[in-house]
Protein backbone atom coordinates (compact mmCIF):
# COMPACT_ATOMS: atom_id res chain seq x y z
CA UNK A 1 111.98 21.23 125.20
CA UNK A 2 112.47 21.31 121.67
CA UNK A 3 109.76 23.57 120.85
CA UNK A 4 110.81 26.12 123.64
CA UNK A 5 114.58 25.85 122.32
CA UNK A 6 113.10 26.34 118.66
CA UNK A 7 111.08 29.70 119.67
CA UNK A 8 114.12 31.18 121.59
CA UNK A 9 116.41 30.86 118.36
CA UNK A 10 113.70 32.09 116.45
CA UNK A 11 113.13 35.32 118.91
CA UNK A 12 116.90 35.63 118.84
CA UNK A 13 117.74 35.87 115.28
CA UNK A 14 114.66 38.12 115.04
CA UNK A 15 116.27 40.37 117.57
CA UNK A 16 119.95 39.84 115.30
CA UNK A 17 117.78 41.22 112.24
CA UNK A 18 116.54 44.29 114.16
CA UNK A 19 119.78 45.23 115.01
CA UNK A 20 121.41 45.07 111.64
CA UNK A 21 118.39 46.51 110.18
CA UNK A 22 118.65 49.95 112.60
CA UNK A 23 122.75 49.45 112.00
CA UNK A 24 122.31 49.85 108.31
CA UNK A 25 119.72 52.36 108.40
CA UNK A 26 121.81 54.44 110.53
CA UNK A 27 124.12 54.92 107.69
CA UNK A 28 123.62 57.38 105.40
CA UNK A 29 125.42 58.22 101.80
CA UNK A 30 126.60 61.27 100.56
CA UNK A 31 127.13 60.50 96.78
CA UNK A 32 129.10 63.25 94.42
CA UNK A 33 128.65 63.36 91.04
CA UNK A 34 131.74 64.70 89.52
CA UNK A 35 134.19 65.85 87.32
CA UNK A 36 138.06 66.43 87.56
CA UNK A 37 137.33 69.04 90.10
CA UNK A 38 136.46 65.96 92.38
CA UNK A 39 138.04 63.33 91.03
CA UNK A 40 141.54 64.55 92.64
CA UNK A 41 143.12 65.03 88.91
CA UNK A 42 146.46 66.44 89.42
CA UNK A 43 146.85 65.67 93.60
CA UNK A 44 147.25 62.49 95.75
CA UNK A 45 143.56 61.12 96.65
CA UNK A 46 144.04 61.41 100.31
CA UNK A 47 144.33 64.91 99.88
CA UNK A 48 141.21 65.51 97.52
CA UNK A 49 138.85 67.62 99.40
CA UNK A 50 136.37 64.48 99.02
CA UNK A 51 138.74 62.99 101.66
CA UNK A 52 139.24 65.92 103.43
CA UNK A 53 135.15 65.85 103.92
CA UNK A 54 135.32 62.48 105.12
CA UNK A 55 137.93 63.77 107.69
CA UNK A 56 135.90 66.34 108.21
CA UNK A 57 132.26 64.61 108.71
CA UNK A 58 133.94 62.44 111.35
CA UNK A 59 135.74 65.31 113.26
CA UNK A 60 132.29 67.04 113.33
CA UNK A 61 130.37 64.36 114.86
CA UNK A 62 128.53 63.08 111.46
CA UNK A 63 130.20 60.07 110.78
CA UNK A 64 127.44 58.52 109.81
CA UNK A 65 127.48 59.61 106.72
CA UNK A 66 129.58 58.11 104.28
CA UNK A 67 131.04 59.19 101.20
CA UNK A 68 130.53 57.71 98.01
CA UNK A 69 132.69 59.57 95.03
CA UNK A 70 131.23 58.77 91.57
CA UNK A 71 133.41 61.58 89.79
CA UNK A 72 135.23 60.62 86.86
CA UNK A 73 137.92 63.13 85.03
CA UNK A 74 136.62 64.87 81.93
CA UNK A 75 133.01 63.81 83.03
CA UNK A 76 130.25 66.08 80.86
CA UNK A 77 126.74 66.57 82.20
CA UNK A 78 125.49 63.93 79.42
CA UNK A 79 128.20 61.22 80.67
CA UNK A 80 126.51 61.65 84.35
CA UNK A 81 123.08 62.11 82.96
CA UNK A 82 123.71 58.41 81.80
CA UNK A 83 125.55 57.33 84.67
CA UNK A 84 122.96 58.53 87.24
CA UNK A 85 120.39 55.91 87.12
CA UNK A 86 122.62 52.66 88.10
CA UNK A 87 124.91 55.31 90.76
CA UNK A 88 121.26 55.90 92.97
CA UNK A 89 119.93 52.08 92.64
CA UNK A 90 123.51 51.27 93.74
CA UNK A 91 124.36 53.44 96.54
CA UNK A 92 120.76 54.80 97.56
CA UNK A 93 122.37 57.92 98.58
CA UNK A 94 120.01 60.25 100.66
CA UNK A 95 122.19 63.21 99.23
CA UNK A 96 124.03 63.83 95.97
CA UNK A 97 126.18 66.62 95.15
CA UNK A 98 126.07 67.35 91.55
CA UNK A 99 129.15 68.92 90.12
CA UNK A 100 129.33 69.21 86.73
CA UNK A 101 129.39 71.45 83.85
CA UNK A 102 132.74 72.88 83.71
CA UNK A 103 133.89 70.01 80.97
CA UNK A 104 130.58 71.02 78.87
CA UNK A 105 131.43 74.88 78.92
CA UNK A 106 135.20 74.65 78.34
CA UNK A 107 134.07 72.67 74.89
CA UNK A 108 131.37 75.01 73.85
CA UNK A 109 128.60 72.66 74.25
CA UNK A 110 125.16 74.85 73.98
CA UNK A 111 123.74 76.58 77.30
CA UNK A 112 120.20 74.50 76.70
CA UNK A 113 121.67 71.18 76.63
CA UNK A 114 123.64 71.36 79.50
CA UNK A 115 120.52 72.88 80.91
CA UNK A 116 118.30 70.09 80.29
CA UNK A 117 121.04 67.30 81.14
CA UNK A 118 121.62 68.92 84.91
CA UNK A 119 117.79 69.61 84.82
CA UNK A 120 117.19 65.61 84.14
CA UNK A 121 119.83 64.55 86.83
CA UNK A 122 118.25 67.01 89.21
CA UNK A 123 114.69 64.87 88.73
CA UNK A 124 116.33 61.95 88.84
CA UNK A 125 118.05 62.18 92.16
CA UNK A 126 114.37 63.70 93.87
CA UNK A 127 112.73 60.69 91.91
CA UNK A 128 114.82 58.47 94.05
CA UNK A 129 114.30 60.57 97.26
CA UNK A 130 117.30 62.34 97.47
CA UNK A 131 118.31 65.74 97.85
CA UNK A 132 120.61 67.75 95.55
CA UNK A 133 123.36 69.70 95.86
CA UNK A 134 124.39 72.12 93.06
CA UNK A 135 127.61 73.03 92.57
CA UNK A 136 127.98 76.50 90.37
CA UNK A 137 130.99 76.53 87.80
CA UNK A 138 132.08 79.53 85.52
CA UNK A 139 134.21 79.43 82.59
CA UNK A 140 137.10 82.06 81.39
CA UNK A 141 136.11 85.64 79.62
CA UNK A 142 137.85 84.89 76.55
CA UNK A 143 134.75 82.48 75.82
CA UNK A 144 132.88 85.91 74.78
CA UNK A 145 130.64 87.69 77.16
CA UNK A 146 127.14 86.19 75.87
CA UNK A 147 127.98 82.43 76.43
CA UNK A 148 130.02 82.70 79.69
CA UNK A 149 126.94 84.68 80.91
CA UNK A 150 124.09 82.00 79.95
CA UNK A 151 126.46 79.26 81.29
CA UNK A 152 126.76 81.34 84.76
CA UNK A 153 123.25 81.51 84.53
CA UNK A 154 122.51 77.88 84.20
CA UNK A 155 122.75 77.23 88.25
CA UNK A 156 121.04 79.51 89.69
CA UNK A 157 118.34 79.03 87.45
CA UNK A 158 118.04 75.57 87.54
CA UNK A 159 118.31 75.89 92.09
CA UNK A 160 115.61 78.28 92.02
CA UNK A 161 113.07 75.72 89.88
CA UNK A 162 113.64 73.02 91.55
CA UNK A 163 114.42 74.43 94.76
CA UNK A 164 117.54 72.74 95.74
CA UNK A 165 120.66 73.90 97.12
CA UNK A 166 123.38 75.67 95.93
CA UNK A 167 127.21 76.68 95.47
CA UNK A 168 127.16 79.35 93.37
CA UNK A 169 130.82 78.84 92.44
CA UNK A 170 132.57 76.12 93.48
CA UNK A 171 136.64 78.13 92.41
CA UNK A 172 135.73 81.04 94.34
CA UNK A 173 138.78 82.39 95.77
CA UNK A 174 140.83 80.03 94.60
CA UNK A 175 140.82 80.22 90.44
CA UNK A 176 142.68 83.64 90.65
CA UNK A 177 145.15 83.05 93.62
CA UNK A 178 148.84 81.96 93.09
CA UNK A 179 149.56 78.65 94.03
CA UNK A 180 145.92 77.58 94.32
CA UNK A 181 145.87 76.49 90.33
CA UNK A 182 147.87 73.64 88.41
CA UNK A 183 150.11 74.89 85.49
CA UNK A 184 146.64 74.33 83.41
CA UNK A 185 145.13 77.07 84.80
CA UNK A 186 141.94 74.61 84.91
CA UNK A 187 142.57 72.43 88.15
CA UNK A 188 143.12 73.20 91.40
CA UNK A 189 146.24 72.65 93.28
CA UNK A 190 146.70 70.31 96.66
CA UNK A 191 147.10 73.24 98.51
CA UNK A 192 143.87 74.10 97.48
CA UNK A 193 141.80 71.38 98.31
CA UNK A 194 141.47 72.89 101.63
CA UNK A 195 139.03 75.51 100.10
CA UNK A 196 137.51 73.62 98.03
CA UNK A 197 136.03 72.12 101.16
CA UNK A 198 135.47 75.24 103.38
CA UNK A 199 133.41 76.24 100.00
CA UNK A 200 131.18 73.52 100.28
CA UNK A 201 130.90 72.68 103.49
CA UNK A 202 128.54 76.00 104.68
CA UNK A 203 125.72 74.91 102.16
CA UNK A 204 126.65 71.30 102.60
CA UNK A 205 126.63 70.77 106.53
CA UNK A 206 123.09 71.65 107.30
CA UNK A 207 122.06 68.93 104.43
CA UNK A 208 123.82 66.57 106.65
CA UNK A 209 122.17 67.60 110.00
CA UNK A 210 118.62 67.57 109.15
């Protein structure tokens, strides 16, 4: 009697395993990578359009996923070139949205280097089995012609040799609207938050559904 009662509790916390196994692998993480941008500088964080896409993911039937925000305000591409690593061994995302840049072109830093540090984070994230989401930034005219040019030119670029997805610019229609930027001309408002989202979310949502 005591063997069959040891076999049965043996079967059931087998069964107990299974189930929490197929729970947890029926999660999946959508990790972003960030700067101010995402980081909700400037607006409550419940109305950040990271938590607007969490609203959003479980309106449209993905709830599965769930959202991870690693941005940090002022957050270069070498901060989250160094940050990278420990972010994917701790949240084993399957996707990662990488948006950064903006901090690196509004302080000059050279074309190549941020380049090679978004290039590095890009291999990094496919290293780990994940797949990457590029967000495009551009930086204001008055930085000359030749360098706002080669900094445009860094996404693109970069989405086309590694083949990953892309925003091509994550402020479009919203940098030169009134009422969509912050007295600093650099962030975007609450009330644009909303777009922010709707920007994202046609290269973002079939990521999610595959």
């Amino acid at each position: 009697m005591h063997t069959v009662f040891l076999r049965l509790r043996s079967i059931v916390f087998l069964a107990l395993m299974c189930v929490g196994a197929q729970a947890q692998a029926s999660q999946s993480t959508l990790m972003i990578v960030g700067d101010s941008l995402s980081a909700a500088y400037g607006v409550q964080t419940g109305e950040s359009w990271v938590a607007l896409l969490q609203e959003r993911l479980e309106g449209e039937g993905l709830d599965h996923w769930q959202v991870v925000n690693a941005s940090i305000s002022g957050e270069t591409t070498d901060g989250g070139l160094r940050r990278l690593p420990d972010l994917l061994d701790k949240n084993e995302p399957a996707v990662v949205v990488i948006e950064l840049g903006g901090n690196d072109g509004l302080r000059g830093f050279p074309p190549n280097v941020i380049r090679q540090n978004l290039a590095r984070m890009i291999e990094q994230v496919k290293e780990a089995g994940a797949e990457t989401l590029l967000v495009g930034m551009q930086i204001p005219p008055n930085y000359g012609q030749r360098y706002t040019r080669a900094f445009a030119d860094i996404y693109p670029e970069l989405a086309d040799q590694y083949e990953t997805e892309l925003l091509p610019f994550f402020l479009e229609g919203i940098y030169d609207q009134e009422g969509m930027m912050q007295g600093d001309s650099i962030h975007p408002t609450a009330e644009a938050q909303g777009q922010l989202l709707d920007n994202i979310w046609p290269v973002l949502e079939p990521m999610l559904r595959e």
